[in-house]
Protein backbone atom coordinates (compact mmCIF):
# COMPACT_ATOMS: atom_id res chain seq x y z
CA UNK A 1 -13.37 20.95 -10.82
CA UNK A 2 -10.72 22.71 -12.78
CA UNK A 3 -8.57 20.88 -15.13
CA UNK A 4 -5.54 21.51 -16.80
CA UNK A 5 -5.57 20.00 -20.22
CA UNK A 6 -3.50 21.05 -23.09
CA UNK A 7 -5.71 21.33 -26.67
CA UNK A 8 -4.74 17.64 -27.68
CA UNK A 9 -6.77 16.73 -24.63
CA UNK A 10 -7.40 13.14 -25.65
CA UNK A 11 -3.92 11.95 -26.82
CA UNK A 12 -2.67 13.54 -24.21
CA UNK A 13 -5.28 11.85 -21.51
CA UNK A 14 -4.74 8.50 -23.27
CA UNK A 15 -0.86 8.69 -22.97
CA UNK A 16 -1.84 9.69 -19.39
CA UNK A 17 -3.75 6.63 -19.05
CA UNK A 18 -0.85 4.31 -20.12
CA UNK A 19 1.70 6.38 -18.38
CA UNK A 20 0.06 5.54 -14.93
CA UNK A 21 -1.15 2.85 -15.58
CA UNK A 22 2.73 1.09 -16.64
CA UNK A 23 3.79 2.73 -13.37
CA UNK A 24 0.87 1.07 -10.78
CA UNK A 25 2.26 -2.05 -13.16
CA UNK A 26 5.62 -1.35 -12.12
CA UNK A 27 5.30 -0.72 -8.54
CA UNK A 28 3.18 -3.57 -7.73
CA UNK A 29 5.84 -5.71 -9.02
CA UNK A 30 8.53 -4.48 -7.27
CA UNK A 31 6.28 -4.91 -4.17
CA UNK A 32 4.99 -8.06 -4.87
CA UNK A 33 8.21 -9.63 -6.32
CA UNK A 34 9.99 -9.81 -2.77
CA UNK A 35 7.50 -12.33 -1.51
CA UNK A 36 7.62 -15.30 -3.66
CA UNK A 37 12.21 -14.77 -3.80
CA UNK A 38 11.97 -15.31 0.37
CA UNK A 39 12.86 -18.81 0.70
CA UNK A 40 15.71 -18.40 -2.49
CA UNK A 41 17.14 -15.54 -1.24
CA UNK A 42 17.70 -17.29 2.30
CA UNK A 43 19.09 -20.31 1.18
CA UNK A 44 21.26 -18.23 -1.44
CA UNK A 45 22.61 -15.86 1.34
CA UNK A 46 22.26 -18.22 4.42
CA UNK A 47 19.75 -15.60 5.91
CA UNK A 48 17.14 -15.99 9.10
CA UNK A 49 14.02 -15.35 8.63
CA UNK A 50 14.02 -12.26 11.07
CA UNK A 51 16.63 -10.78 8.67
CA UNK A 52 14.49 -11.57 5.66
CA UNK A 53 11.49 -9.83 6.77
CA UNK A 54 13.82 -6.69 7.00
CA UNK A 55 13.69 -6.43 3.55
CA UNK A 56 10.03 -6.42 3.02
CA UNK A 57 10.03 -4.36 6.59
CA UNK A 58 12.77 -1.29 5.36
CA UNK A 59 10.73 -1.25 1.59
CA UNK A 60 8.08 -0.22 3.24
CA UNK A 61 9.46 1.65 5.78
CA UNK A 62 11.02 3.82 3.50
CA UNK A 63 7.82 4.18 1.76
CA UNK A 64 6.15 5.29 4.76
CA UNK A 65 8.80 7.57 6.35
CA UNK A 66 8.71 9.88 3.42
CA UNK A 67 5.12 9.63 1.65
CA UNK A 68 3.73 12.77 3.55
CA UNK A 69 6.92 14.47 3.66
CA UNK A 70 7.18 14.57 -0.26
CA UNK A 71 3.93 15.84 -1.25
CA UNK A 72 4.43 19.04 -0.88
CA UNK A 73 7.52 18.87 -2.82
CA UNK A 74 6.29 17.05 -5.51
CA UNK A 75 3.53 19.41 -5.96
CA UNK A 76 5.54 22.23 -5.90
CA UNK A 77 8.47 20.84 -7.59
CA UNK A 78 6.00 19.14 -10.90
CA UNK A 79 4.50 15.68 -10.91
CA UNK A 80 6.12 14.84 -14.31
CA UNK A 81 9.45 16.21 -12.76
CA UNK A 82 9.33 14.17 -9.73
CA UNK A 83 7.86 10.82 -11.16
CA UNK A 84 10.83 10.85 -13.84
CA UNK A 85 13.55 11.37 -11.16
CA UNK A 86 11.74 8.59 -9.03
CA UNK A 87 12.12 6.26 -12.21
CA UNK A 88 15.96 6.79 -12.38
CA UNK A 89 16.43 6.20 -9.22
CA UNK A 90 13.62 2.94 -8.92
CA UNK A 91 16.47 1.42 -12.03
CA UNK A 92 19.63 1.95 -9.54
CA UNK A 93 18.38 0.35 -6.81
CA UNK A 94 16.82 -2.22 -8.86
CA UNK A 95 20.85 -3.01 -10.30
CA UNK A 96 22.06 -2.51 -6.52
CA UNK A 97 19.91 -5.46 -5.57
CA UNK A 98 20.46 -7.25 -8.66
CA UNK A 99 24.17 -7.74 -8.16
CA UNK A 100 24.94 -7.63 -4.44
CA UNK A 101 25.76 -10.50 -1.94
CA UNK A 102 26.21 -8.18 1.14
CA UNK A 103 23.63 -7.57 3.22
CA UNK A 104 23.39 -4.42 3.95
CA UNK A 105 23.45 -3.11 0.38
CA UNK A 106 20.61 -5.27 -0.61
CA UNK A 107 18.88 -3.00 2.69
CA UNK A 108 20.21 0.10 1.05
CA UNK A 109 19.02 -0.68 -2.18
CA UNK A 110 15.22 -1.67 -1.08
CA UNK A 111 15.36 1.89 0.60
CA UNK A 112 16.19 3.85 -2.44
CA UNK A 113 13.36 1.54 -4.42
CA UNK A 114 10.96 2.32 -1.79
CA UNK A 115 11.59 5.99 -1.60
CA UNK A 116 11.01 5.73 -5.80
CA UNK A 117 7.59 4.08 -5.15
CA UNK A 118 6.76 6.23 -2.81
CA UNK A 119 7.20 9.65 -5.00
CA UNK A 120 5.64 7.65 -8.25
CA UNK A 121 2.35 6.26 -6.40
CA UNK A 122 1.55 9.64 -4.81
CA UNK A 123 2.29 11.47 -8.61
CA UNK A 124 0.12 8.82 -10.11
CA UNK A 125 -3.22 9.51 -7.91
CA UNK A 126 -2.14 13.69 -8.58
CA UNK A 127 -2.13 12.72 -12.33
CA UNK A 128 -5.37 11.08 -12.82
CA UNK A 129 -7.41 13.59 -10.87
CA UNK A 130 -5.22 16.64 -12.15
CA UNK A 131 -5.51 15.30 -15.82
CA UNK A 132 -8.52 13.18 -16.48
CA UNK A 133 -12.37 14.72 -16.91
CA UNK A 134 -14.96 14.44 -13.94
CA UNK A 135 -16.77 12.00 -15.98
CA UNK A 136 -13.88 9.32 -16.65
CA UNK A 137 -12.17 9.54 -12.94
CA UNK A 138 -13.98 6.02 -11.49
CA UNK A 139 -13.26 4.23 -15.31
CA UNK A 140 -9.64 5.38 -15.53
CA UNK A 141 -9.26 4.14 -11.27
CA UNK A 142 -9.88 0.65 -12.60
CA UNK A 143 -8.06 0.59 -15.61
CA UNK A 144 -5.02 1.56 -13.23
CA UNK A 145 -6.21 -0.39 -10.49
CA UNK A 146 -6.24 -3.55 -13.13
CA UNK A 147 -2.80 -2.92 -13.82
CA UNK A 148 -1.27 -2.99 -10.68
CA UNK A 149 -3.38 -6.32 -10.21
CA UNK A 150 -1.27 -7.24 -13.41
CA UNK A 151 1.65 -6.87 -12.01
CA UNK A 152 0.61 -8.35 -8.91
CA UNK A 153 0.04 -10.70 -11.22
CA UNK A 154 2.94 -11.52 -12.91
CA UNK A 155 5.05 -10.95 -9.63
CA UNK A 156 5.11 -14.69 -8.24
CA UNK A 157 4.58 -16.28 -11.12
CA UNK A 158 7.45 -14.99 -13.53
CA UNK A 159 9.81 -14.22 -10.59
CA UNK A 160 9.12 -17.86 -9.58
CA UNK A 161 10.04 -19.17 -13.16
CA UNK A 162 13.08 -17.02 -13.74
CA UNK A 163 14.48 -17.72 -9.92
CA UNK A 164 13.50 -21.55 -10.79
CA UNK A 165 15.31 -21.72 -14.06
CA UNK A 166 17.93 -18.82 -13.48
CA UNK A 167 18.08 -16.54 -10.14
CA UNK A 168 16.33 -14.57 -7.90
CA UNK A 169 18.32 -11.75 -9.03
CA UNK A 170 17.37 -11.72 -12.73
CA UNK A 171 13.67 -11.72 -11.71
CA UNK A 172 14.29 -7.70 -10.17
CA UNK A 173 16.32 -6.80 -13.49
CA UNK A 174 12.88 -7.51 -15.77
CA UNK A 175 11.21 -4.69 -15.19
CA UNK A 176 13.15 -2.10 -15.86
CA UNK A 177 12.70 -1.99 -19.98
CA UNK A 178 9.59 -1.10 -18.77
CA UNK A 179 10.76 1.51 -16.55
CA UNK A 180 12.33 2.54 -19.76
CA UNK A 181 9.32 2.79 -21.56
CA UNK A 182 7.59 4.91 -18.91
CA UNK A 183 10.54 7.38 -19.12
CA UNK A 184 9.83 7.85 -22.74
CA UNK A 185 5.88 8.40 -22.21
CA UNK A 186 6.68 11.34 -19.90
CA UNK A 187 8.41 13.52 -22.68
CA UNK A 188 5.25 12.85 -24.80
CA UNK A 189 2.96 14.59 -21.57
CA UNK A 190 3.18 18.16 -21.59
CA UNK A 191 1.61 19.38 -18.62
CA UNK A 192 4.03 20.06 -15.60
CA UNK A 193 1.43 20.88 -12.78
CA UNK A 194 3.61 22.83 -10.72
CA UNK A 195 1.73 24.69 -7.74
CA UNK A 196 2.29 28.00 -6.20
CA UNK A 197 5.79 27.69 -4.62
CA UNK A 198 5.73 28.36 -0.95
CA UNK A 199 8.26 27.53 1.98
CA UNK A 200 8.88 23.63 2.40
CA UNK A 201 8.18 22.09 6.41
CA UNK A 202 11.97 20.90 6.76
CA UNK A 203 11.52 20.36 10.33
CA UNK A 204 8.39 18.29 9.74
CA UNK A 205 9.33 16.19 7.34
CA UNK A 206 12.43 15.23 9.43
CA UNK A 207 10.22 14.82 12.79
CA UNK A 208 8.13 12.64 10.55
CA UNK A 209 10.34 10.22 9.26
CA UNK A 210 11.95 10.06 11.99
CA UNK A 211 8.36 9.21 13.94
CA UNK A 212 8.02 6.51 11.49
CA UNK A 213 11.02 4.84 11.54
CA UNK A 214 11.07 4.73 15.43
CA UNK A 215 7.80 3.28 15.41
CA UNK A 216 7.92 0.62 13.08
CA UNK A 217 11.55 -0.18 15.11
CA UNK A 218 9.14 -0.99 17.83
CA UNK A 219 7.01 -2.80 16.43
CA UNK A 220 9.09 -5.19 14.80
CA UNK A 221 11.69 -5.29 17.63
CA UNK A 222 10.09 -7.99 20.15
CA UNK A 223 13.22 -7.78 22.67
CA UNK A 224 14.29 -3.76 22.27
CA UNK A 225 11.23 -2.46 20.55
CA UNK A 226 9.62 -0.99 23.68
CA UNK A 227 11.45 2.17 23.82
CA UNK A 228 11.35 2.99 20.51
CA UNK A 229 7.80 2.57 19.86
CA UNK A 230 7.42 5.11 23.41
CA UNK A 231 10.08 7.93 21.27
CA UNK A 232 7.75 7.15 18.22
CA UNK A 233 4.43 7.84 20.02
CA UNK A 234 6.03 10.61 21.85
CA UNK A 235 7.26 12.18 18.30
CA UNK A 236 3.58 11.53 16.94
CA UNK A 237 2.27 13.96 19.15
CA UNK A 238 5.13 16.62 19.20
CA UNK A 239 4.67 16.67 15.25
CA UNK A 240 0.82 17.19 15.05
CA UNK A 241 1.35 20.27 17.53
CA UNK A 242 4.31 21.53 15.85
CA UNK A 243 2.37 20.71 12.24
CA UNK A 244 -0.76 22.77 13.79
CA UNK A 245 1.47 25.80 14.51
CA UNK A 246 3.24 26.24 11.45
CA UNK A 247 2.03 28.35 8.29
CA UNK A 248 2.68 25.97 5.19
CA UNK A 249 2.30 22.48 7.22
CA UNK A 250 3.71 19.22 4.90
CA UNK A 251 0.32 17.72 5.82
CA UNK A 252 -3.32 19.14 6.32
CA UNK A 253 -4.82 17.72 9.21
CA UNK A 254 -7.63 19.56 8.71
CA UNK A 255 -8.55 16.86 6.22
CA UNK A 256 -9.11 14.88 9.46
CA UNK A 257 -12.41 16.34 9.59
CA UNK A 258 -13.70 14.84 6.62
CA UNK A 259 -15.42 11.87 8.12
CA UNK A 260 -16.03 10.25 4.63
CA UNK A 261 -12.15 10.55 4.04
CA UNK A 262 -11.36 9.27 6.86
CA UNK A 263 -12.83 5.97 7.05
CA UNK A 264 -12.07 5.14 2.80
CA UNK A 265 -8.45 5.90 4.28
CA UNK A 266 -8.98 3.32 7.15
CA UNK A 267 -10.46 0.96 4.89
CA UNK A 268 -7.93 1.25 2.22
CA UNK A 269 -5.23 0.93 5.26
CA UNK A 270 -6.62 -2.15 6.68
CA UNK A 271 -7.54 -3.98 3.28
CA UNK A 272 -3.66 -3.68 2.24
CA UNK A 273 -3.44 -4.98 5.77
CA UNK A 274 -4.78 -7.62 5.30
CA UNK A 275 -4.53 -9.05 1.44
CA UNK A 276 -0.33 -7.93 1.81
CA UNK A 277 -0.33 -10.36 4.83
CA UNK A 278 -2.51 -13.67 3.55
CA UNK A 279 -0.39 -13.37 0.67
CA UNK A 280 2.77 -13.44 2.39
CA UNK A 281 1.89 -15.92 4.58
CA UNK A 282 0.50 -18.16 2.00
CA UNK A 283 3.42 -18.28 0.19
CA UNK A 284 5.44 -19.40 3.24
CA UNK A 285 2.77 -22.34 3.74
CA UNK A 286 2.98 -23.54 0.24
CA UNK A 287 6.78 -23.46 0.12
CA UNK A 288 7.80 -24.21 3.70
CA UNK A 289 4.46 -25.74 5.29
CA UNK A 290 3.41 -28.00 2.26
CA UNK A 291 7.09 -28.21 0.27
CA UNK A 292 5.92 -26.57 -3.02
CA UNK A 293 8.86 -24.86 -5.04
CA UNK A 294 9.04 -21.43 -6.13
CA UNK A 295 7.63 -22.18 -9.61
CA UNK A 296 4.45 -23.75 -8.26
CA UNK A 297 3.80 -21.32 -5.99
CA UNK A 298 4.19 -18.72 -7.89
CA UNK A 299 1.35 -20.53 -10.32
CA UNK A 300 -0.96 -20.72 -7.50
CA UNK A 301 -0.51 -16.61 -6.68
CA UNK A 302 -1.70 -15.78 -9.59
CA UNK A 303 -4.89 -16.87 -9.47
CA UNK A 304 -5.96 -14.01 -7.20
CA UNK A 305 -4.48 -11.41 -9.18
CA UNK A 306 -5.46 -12.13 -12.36
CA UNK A 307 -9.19 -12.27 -10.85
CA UNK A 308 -8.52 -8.76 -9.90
CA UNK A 309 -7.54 -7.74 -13.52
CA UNK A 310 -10.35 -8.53 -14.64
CA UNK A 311 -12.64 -7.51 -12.10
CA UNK A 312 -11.25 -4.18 -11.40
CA UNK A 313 -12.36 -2.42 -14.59
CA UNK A 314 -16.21 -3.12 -13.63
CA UNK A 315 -15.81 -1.95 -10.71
CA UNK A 316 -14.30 0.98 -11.51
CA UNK A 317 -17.48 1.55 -13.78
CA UNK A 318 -19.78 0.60 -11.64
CA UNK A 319 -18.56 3.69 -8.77
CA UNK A 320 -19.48 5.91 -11.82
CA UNK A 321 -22.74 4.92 -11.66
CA UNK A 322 -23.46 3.41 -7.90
CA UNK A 323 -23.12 4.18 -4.36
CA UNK A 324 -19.25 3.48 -3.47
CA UNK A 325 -20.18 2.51 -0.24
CA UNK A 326 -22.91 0.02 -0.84
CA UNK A 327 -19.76 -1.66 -3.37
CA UNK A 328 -17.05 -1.63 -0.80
CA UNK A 329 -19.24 -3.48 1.81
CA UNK A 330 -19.77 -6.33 -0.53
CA UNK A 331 -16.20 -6.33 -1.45
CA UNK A 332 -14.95 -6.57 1.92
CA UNK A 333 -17.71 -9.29 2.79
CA UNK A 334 -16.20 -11.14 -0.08
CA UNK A 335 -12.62 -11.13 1.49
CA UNK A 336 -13.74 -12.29 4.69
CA UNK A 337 -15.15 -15.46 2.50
CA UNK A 338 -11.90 -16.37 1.53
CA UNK A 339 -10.18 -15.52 5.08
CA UNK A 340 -11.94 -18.45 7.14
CA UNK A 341 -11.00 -20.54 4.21
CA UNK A 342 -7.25 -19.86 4.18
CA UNK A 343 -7.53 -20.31 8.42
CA UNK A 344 -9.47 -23.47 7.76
CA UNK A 345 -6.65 -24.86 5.30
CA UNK A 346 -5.28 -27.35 7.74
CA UNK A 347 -9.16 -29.32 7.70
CA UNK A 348 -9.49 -29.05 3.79
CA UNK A 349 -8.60 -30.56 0.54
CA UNK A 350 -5.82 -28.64 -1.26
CA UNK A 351 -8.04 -27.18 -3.62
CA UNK A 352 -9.36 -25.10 -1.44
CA UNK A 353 -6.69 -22.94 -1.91
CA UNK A 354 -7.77 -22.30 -5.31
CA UNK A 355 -11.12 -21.26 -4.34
CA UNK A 356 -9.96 -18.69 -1.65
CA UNK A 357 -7.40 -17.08 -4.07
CA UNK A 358 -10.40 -16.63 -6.41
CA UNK A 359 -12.84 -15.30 -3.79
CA UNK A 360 -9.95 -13.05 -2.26
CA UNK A 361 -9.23 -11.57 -5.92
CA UNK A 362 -13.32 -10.73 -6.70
CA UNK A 363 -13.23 -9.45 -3.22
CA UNK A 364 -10.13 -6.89 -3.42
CA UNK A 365 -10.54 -6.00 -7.19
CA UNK A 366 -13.95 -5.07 -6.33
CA UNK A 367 -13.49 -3.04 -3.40
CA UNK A 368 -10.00 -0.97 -4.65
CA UNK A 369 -11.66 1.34 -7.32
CA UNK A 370 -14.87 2.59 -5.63
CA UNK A 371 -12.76 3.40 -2.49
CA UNK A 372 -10.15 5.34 -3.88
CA UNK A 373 -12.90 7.30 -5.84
CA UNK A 374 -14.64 7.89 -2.64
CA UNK A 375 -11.38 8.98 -0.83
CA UNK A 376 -10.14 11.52 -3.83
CA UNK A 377 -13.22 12.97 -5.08
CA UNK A 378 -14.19 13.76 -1.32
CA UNK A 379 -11.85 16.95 -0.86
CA UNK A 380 -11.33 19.44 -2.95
CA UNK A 381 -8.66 20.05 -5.30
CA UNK A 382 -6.40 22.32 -3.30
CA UNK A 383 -5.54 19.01 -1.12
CA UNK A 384 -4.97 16.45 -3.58
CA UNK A 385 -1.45 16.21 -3.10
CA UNK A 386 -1.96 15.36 0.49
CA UNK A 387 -4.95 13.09 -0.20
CA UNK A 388 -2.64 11.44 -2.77
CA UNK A 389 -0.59 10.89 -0.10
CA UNK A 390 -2.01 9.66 2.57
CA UNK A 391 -4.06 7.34 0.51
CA UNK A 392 -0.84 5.77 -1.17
CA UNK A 393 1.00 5.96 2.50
CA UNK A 394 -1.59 4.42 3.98
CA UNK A 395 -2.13 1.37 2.33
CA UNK A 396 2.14 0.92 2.62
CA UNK A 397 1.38 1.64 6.35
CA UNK A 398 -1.26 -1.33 6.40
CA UNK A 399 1.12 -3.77 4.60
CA UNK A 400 4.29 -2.38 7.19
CA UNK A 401 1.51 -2.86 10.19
CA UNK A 402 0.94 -6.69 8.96
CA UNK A 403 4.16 -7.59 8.82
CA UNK A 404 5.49 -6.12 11.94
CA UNK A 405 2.85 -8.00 13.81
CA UNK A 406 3.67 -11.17 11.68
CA UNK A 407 7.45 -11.03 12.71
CA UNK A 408 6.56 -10.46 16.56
CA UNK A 409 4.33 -13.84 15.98
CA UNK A 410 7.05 -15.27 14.63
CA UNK A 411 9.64 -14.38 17.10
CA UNK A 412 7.55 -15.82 19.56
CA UNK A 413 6.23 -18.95 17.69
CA UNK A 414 8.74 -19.77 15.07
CA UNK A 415 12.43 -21.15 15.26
CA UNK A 416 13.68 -18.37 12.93
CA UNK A 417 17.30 -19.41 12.47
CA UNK A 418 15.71 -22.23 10.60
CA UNK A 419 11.98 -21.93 10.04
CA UNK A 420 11.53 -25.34 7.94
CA UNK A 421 12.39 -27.14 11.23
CA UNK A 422 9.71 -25.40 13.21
CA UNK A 423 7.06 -26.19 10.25
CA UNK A 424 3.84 -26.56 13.56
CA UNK A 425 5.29 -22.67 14.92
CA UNK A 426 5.27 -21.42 11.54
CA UNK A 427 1.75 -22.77 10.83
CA UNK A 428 0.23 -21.52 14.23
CA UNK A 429 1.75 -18.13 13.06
CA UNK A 430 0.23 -17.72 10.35
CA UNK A 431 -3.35 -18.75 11.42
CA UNK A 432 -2.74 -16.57 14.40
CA UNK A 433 -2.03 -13.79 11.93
CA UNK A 434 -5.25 -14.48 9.74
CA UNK A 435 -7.29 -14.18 12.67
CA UNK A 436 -5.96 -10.80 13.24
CA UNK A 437 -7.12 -10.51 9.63
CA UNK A 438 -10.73 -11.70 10.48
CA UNK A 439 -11.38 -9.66 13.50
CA UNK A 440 -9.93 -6.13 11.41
CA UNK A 441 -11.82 -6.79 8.62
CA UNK A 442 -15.40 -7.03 10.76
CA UNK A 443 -14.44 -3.84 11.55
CA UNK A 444 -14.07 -2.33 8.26
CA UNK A 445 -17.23 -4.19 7.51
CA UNK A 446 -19.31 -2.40 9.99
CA UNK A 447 -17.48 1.07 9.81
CA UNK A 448 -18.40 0.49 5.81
CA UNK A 449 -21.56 -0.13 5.98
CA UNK A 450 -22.75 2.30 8.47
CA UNK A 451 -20.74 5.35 7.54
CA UNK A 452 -23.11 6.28 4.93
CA UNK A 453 -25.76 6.60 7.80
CA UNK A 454 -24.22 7.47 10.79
CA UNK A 455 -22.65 10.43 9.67
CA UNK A 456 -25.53 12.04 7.64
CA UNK A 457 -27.21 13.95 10.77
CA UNK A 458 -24.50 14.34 12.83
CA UNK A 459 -26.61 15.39 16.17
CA UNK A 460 -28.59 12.11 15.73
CA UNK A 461 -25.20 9.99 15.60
CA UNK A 462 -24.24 8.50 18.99
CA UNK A 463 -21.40 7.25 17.73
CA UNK A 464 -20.28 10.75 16.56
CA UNK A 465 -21.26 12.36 19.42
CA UNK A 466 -18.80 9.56 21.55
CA UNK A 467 -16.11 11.02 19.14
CA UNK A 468 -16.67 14.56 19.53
CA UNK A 469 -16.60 14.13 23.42
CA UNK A 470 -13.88 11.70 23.98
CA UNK A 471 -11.88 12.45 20.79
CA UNK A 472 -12.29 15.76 19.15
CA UNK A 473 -12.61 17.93 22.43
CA UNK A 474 -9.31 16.06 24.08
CA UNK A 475 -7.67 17.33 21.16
CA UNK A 476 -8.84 20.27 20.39
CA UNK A 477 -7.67 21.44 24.03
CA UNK A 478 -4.10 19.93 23.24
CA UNK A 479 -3.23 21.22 19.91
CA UNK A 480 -6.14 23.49 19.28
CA UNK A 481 -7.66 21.80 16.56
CA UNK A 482 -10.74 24.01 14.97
CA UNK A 483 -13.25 20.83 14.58
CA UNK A 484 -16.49 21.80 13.21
């Protein structure tokens, strides 16, 4: 693999290291910090809670709806370019939502943070591979990875301090003097990494976001979401054959054929599935279920991050030296540990809790690194952008996925003009959710621990052969995909 280092290469790598590493920080927080300001927010703006999922549902909509889109242009445009704009505007929208009381600015504002998130995640994956050696790529995934559990971290807990002693509000206006500080560390990295510059897919970027946004309309629509989720299906396939026909596509599907990078994608999707939604959902038992306040519960989510922090780092060694896959299966055994204990809450003592946000943070901070390794090191170069992509789309597509089904659970189960009167439909909800969780994660389980087998000798593989007849063939006569 080629990189482009300057002469200083290790200053230069180590300010690298910082610089994305203060920026997984940053966007975790933002995306974490939502969660545990839920119940505040509504009482402070006399919100339902259909309305307040929207603005955990539009973040990450807006993450979603333009993550492919912008790769190309961020590649072509300059990481460092990009990832400094995105930081501007992450700052405005932060003050937008900081000082509003009308609704739908506080939407507008989460869509301008989540389109900032969305370029600085896919620039962060593009700098680490792009900038760090061969050697150090596994290491440096779990230093970063340890961050973002950092600000995971520090999400609930200081944003339920400062909304306990101040205001929700103040808790979004902390971050930005390190936003600041990030700004600063790009003007000290001197590489650009600009590619060639060739013609941008206007026309599939628009059909895309457009695809996305009708989609997750649907799902999170119980009464009207039908139709939508048909236009959004109906766009998914008129953008793969108009992506397969075009010259400079804003996504490789070719990639599709990768069947290693396929399933760390899938597992990377569902595992933000499924620690985004026992996250959220614990926080709405210990504040609404059992009565905790913000500060409290904010204490008790950061047990599982702070297990991650810690845990990350090793694992990110330990992909340097280990089979990724072998590591992920464990991981993901680990998680399903703590999710029978969190849908078992009701029959055990409260500190219970405790010991599933500890087994849930070994699980997840083992399992992060060694994926993303095995997702980014398993193309070549030429596609990291949309790699970078995809990976960091996905896992906002796993978190949107989660909490669409979570609000159609809750339109159904939950009195959600006042959700602390319907405490027995919120709790049936949520375990309803987490079983969702269970039966996903079995899947990732066995697709983990047999991809390293069943794909080696592809004619011996009945599963692969099932794919290539009932998958690969259909499609390949629709859009003309060249599988090989």
């Amino acid at each position: 693999m080629h990189f482009n280092l300057s002469k200083n290469w290790k200053s230069q790598t180590l300010i690298l290291l910082i610089l994305t590493s203060l920026i997984q920080l940053s966007a975790a927080y933002i995306t974490n910090v939502i969660t545990v300001m839920l119940p505040d927010i509504s009482a402070d703006l006399n919100i339902s809670l259909d309305y307040l999922n929207w603005f955990s549902l539009i973040f990450l909509m807006s993450i979603t709806s333009v993550g492919i889109p912008l790769n190309r242009f961020i590649k072509q445009w300059g990481v460092k370019k990009c990832i400094r704009l995105s930081i501007f505007g992450l700052m405005i929208g932060l003050i937008i939502f900081s000082i509003s009381s009308n609704v739908e600015l506080l939407l507008i504002s989460r869509v301008i943070q989540g389109v900032s998130i969305a370029v600085m995640c896919i620039g962060i994956y593009m700098m680490i591979i792009l900038g760090i050696p061969d050697e150090h790529i596994g290491k440096t995934l779990g230093i970063v990875g340890s961050c973002g559990y950092i600000g995971t971290t520090i999400a609930p807990s200081i944003a339920g301090f400062i909304s306990y002693y101040l205001s929700w509000r103040s808790a979004f206006l902390i971050i930005v003097p390190v936003l600041i500080f990030e700004l600063i560390l790009i003007y000290l990295i001197k590489d650009e990494w600009v590619s060639d510059k060739k013609s941008l897919d206007i026309k599939g970027s628009l059909l895309y976001g457009i695809m996305m946004i009708f989609i997750v309309f649907g799902l999170s629509e119980v009464d009207n979401g039908v139709l939508p989720l048909i236009i959004g299906l109906f766009l998914l396939v008129l953008f793969i054959y108009y992506e397969r026909r075009i010259k400079n596509p804003i996504y490789n599907l070719n990639l599709m054929h990768n069947i290693q990078y396929v399933i760390g994608n899938f597992l990377a999707m569902s595992t933000n599935f499924i620690i985004f939604i026992a996250t959220y959902t614990l926080n709405l038992y210990l504040q609404v279920i059992l009565g905790l306040d913000s500060r409290f519960a904010g204490l008790l989510l950061f047990i599982s991050p702070i297990v991650m922090v810690f845990v990350a780092p090793l694992s990110g060694k330990l992909s340097d030296k280990y089979d990724t896959n072998l590591i992920s299966s464990i991981a993901l055994f680990i998680i399903g540990i703590s999710l029978v204990i969190l849908v078992s809450l009701d029959f055990l003592p409260f500190y219970m809790i405790i010991v599933a946000l500890i087994i849930q943070g070994l699980g997840y901070g083992l399992f992060s690194s060694p994926n993303n390794k095995n997702v980014l090191t398993s193309i070549s170069v030429k596609d990291l952008s949309d790699a970078s992509a995809l990976l960091s789309s996905g896992k906002d597509i796993g978190k949107l996925l989660s909490l669409c089904i979570f609000n159609i659970f809750s339109e159904f189960l939950v009195n959600t003009n006042n959700m602390k009167n319907d405490i027995m439909g919120l709790s049936y909800s949520i375990k309803l959710m987490l079983i969702v969780c269970i039966i996903l994660l079995i899947i990732c389980i066995i697709f983990s621990f047999t991809s390293k087998f069943m794909f080696k000798k592809k004619e011996n593989s009945l599963v692969v052969a099932l794919v290539i007849k009932y998958v690969q063939r259909p499609l390949k006569e629709l859009f003309h995909l060249n599988f090989k």
